[in-house]
PDB file of N, CA and C in Angstrom:
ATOM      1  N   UNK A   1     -43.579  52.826 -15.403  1.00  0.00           N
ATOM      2  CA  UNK A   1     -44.836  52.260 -15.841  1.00  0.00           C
ATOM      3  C   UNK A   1     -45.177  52.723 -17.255  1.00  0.00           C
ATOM      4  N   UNK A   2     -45.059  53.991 -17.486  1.00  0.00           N
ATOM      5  CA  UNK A   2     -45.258  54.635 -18.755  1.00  0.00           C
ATOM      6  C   UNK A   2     -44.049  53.876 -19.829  1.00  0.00           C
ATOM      7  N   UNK A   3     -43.035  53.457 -19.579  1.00  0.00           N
ATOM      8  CA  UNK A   3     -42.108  52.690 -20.665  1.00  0.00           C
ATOM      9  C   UNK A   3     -42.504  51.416 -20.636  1.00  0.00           C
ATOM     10  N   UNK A   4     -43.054  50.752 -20.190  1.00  0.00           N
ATOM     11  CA  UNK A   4     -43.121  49.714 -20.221  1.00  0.00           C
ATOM     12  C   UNK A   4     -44.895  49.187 -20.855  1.00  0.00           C
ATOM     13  N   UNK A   5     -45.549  50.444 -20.670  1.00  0.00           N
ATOM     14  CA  UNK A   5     -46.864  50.677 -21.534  1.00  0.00           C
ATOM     15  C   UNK A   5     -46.432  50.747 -23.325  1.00  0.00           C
ATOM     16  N   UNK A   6     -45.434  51.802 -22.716  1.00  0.00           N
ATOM     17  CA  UNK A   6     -44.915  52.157 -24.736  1.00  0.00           C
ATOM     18  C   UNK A   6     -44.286  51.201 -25.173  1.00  0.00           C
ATOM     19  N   UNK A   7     -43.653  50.457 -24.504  1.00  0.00           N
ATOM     20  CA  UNK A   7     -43.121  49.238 -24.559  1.00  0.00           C
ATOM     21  C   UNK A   7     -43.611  48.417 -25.464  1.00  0.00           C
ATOM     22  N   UNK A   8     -44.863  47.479 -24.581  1.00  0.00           N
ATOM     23  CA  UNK A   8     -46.098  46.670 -25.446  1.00  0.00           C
ATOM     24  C   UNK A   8     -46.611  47.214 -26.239  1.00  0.00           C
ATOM     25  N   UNK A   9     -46.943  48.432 -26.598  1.00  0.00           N
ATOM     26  CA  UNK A   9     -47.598  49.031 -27.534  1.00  0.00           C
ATOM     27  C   UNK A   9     -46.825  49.213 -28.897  1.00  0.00           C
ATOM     28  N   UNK A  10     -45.487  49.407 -28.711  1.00  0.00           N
ATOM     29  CA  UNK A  10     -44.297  49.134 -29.797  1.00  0.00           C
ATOM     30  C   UNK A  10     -44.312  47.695 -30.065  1.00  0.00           C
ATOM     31  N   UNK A  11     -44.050  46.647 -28.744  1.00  0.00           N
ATOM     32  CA  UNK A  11     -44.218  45.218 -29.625  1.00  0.00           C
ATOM     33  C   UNK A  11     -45.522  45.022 -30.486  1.00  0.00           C
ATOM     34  N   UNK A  12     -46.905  45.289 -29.732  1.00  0.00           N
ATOM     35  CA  UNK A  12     -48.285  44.820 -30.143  1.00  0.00           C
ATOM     36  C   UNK A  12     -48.260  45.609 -31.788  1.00  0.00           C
ATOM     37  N   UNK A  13     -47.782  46.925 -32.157  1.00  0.00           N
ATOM     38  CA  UNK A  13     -47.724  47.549 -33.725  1.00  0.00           C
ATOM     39  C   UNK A  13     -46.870  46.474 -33.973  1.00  0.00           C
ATOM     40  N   UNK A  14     -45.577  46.095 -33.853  1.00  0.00           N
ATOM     41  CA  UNK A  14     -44.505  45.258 -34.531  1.00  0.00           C
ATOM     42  C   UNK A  14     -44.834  44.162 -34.861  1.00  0.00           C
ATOM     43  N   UNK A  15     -45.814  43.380 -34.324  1.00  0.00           N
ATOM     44  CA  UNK A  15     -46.473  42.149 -34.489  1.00  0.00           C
ATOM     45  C   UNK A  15     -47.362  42.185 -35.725  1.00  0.00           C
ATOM     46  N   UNK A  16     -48.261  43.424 -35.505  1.00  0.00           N
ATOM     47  CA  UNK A  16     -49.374  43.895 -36.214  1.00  0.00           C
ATOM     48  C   UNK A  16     -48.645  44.106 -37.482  1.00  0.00           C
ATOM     49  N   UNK A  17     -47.537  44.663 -38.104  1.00  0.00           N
ATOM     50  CA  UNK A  17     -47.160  44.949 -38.949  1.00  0.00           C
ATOM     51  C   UNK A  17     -46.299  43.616 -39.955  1.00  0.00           C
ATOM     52  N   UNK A  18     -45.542  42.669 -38.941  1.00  0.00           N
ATOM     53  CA  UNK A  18     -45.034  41.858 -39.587  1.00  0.00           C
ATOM     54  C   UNK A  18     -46.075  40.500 -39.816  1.00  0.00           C
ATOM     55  N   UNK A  19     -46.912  40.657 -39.284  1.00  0.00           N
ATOM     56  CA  UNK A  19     -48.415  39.913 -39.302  1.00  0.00           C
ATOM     57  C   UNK A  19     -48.816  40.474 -41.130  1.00  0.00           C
ATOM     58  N   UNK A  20     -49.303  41.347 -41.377  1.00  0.00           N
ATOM     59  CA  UNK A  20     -50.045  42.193 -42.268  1.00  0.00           C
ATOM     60  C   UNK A  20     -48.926  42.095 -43.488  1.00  0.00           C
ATOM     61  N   UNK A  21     -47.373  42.211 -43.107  1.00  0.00           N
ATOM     62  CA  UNK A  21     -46.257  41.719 -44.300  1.00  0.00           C
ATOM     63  C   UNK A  21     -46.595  40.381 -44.813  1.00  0.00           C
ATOM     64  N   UNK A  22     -46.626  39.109 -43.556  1.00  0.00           N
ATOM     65  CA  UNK A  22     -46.594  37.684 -44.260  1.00  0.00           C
ATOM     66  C   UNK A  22     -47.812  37.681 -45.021  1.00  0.00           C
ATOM     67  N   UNK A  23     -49.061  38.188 -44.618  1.00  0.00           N
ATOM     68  CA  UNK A  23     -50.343  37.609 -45.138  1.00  0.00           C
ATOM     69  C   UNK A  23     -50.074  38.412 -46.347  1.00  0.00           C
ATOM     70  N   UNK A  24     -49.280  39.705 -47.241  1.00  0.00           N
ATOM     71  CA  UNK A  24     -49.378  40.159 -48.281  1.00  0.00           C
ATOM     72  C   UNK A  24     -48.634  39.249 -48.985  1.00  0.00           C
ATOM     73  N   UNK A  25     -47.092  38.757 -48.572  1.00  0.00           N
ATOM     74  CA  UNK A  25     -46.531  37.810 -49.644  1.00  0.00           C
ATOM     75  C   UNK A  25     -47.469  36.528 -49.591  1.00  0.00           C
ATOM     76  N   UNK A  26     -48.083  36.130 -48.811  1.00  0.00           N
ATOM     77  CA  UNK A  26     -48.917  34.996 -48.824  1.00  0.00           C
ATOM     78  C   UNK A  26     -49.974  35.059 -50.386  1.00  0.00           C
ATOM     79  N   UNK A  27     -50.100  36.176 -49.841  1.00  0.00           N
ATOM     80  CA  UNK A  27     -51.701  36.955 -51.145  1.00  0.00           C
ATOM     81  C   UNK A  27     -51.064  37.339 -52.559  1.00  0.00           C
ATOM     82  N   UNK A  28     -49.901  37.238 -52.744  1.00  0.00           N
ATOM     83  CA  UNK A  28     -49.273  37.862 -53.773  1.00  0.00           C
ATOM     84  C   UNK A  28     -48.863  36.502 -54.282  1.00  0.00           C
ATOM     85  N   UNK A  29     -48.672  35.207 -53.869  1.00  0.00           N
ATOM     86  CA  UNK A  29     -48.290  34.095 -54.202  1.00  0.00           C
ATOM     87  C   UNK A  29     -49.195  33.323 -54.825  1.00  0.00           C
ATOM     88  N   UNK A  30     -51.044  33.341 -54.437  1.00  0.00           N
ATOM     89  CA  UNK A  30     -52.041  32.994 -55.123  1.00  0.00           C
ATOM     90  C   UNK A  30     -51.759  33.444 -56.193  1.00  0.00           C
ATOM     91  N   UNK A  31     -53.030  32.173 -56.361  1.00  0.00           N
ATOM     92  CA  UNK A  31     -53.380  32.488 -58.187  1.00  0.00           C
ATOM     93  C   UNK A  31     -54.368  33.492 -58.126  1.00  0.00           C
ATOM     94  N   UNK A  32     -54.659  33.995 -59.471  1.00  0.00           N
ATOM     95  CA  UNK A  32     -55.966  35.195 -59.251  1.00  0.00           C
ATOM     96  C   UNK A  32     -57.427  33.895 -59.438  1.00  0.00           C
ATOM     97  N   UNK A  33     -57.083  33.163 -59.935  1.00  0.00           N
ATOM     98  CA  UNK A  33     -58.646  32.369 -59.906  1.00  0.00           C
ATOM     99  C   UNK A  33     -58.940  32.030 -58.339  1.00  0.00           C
ATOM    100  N   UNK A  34     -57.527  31.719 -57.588  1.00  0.00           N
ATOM    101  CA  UNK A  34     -58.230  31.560 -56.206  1.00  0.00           C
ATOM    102  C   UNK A  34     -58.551  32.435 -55.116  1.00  0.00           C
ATOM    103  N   UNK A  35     -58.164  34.170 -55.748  1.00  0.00           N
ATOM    104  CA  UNK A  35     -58.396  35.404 -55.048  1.00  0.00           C
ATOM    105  C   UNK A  35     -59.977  35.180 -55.215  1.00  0.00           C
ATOM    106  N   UNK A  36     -60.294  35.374 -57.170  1.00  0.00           N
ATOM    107  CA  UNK A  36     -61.726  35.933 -57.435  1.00  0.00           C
ATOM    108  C   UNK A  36     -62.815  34.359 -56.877  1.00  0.00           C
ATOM    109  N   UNK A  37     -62.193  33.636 -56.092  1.00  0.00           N
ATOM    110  CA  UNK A  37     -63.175  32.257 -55.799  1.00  0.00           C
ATOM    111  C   UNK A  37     -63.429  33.025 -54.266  1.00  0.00           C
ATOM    112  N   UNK A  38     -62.515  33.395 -53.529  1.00  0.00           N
ATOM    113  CA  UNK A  38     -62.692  33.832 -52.224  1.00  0.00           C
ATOM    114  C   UNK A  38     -63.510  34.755 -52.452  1.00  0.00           C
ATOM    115  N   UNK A  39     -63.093  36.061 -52.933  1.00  0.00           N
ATOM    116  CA  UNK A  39     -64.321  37.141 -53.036  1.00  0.00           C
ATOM    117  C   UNK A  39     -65.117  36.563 -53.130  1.00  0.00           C
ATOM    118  N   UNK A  40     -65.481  35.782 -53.891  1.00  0.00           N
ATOM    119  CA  UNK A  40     -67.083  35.566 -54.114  1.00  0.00           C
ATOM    120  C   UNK A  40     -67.276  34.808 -53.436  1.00  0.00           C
ATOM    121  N   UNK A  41     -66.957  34.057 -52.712  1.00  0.00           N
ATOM    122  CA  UNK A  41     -67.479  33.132 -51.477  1.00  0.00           C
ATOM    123  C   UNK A  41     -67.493  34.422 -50.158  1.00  0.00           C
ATOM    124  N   UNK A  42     -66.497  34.989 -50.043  1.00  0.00           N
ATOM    125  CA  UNK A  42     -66.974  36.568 -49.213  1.00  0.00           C
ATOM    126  C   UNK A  42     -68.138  36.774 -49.359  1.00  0.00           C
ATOM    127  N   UNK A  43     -68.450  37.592 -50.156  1.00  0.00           N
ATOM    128  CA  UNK A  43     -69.660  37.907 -50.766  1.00  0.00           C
ATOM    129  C   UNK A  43     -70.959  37.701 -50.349  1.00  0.00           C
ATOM    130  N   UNK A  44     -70.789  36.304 -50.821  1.00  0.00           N
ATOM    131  CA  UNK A  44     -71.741  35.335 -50.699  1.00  0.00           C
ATOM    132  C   UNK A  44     -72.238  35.332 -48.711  1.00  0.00           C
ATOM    133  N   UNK A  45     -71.167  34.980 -48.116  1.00  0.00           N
ATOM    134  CA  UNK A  45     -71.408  34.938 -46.989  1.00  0.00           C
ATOM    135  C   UNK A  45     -71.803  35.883 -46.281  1.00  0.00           C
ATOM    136  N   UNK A  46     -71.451  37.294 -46.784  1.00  0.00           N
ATOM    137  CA  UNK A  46     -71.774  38.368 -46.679  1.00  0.00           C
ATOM    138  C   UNK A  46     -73.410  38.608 -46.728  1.00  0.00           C
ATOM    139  N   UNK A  47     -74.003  38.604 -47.594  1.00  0.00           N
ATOM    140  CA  UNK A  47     -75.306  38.716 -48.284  1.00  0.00           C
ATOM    141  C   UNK A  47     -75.884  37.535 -47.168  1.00  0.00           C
ATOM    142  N   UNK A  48     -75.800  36.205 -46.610  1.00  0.00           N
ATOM    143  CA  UNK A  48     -76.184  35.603 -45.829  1.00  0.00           C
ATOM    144  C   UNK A  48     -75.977  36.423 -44.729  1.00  0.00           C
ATOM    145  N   UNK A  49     -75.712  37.371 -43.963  1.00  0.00           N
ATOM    146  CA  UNK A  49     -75.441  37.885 -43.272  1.00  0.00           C
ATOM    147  C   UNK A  49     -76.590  38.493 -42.862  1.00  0.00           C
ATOM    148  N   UNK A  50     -76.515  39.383 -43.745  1.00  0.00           N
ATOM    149  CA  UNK A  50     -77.302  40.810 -43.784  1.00  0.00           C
ATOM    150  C   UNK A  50     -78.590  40.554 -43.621  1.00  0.00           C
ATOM    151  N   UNK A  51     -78.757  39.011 -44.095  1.00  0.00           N
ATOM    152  CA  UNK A  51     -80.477  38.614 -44.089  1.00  0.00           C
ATOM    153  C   UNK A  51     -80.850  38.298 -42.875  1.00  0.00           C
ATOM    154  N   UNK A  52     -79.835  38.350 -41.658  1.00  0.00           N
ATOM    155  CA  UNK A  52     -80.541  38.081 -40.178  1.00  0.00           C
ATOM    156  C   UNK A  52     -80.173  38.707 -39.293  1.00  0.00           C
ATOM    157  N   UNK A  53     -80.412  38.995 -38.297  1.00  0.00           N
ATOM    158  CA  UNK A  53     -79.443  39.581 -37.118  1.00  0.00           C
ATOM    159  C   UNK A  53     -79.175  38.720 -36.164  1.00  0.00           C
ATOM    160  N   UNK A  54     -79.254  37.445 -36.055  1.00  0.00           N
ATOM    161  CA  UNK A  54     -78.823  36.559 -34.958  1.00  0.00           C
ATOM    162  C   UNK A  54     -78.288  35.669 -35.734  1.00  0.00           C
ATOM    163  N   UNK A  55     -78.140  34.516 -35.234  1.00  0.00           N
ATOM    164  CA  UNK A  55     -77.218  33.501 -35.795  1.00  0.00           C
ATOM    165  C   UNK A  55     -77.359  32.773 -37.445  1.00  0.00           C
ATOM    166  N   UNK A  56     -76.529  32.963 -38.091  1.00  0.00           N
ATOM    167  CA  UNK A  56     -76.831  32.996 -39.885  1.00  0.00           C
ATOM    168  C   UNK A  56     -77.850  31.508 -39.761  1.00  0.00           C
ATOM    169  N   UNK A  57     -78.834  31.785 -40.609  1.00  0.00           N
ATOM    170  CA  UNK A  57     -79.704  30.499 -40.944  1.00  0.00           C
ATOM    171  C   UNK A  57     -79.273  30.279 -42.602  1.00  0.00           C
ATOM    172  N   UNK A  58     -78.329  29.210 -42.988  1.00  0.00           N
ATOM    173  CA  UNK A  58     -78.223  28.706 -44.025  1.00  0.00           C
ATOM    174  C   UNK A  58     -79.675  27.840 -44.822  1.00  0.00           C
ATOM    175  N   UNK A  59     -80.016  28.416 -45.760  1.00  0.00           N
ATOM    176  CA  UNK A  59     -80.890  27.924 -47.102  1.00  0.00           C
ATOM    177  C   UNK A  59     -79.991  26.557 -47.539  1.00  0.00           C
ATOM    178  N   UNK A  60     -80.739  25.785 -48.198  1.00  0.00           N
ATOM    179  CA  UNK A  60     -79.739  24.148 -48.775  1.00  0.00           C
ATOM    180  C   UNK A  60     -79.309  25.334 -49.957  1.00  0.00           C
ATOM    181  N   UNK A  61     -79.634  26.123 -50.551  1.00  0.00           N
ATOM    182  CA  UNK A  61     -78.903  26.541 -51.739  1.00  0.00           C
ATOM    183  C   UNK A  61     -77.558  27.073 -51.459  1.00  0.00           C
ATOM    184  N   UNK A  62     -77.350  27.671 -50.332  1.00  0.00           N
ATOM    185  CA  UNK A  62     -76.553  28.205 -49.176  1.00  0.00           C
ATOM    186  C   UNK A  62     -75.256  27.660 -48.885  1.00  0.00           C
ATOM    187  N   UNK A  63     -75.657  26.181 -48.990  1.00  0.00           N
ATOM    188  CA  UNK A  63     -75.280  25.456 -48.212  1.00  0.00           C
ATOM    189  C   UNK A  63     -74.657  24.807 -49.522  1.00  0.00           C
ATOM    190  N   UNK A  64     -74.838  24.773 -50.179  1.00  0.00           N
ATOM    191  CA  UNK A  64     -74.204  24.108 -51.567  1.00  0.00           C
ATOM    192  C   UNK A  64     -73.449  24.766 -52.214  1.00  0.00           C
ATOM    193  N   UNK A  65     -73.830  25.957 -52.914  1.00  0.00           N
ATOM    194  CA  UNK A  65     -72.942  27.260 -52.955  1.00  0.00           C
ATOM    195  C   UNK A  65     -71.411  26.903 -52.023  1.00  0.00           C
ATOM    196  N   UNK A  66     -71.751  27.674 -50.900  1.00  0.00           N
ATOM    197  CA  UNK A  66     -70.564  27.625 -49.694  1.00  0.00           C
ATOM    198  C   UNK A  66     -69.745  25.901 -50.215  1.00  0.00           C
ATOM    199  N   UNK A  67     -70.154  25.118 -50.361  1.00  0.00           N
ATOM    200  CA  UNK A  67     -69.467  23.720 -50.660  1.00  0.00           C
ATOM    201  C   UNK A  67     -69.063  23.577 -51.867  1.00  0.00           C
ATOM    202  N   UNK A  68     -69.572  24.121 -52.590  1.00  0.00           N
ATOM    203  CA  UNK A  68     -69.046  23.897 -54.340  1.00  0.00           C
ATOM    204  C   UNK A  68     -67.645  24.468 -54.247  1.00  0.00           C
ATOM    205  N   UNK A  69     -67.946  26.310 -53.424  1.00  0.00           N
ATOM    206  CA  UNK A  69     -66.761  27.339 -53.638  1.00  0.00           C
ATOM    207  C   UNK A  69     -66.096  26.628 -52.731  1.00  0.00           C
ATOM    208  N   UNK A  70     -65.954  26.177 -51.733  1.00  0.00           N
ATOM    209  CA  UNK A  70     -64.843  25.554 -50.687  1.00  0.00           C
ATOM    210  C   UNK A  70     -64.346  24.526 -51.498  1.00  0.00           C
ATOM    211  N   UNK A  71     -64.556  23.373 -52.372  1.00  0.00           N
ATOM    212  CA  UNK A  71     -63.888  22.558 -53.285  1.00  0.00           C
ATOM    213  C   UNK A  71     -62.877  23.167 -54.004  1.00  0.00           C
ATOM    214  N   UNK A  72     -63.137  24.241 -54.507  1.00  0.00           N
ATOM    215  CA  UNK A  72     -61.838  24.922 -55.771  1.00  0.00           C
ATOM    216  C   UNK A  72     -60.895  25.760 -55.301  1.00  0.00           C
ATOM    217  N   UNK A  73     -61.187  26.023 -53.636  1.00  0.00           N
ATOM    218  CA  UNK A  73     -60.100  26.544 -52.829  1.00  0.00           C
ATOM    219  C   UNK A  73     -59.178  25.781 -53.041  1.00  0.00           C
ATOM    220  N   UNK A  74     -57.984  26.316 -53.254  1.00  0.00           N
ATOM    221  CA  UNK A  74     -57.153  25.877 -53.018  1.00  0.00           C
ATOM    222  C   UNK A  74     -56.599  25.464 -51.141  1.00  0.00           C
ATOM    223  N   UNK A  75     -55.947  24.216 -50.950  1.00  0.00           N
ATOM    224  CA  UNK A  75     -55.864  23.383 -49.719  1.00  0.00           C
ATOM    225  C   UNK A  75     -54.439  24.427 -49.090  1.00  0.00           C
ATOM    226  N   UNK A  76     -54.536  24.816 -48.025  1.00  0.00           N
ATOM    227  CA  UNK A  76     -53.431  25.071 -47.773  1.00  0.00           C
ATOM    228  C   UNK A  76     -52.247  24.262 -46.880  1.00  0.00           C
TER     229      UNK A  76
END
């Protein structure tokens, strides 16, 4: 029972790790204009966050913002 615990726990890291490899060459392949567009749409969503504790209430400014920055994303 105990090998077969260490078992999954060796696949579930191995996953975790070759998971965390693709998304770096993924991130290393952007452009930097479409890194510094995400941060700041992060950000952004972030700061909407913080202003509620239950379910985010989007402002129309909010809401335009979030749509402008989702246009210059790049499509994957």
């Amino acid at each position: 029972m105990a090998s077969r615990r260490l078992l999954l726990e060796g696949l579930s890291f191995s996953y975790w790790v070759v998971r965390r490899l693709f998304e770096l060459v993924i991130l290393l392949g952007r452009s930097e204009r479409a890194k510094e567009l995400e941060i700041l749409m992060l950000r952004h969503e972030l700061q909407v966050l913080r202003r509620q504790v239950g379910r985010p209430r989007l402002r129309s400014a909010d809401r335009v913002l979030l749509a402008a920055l989702n246009q210059l994303l790049p499509r994957p």
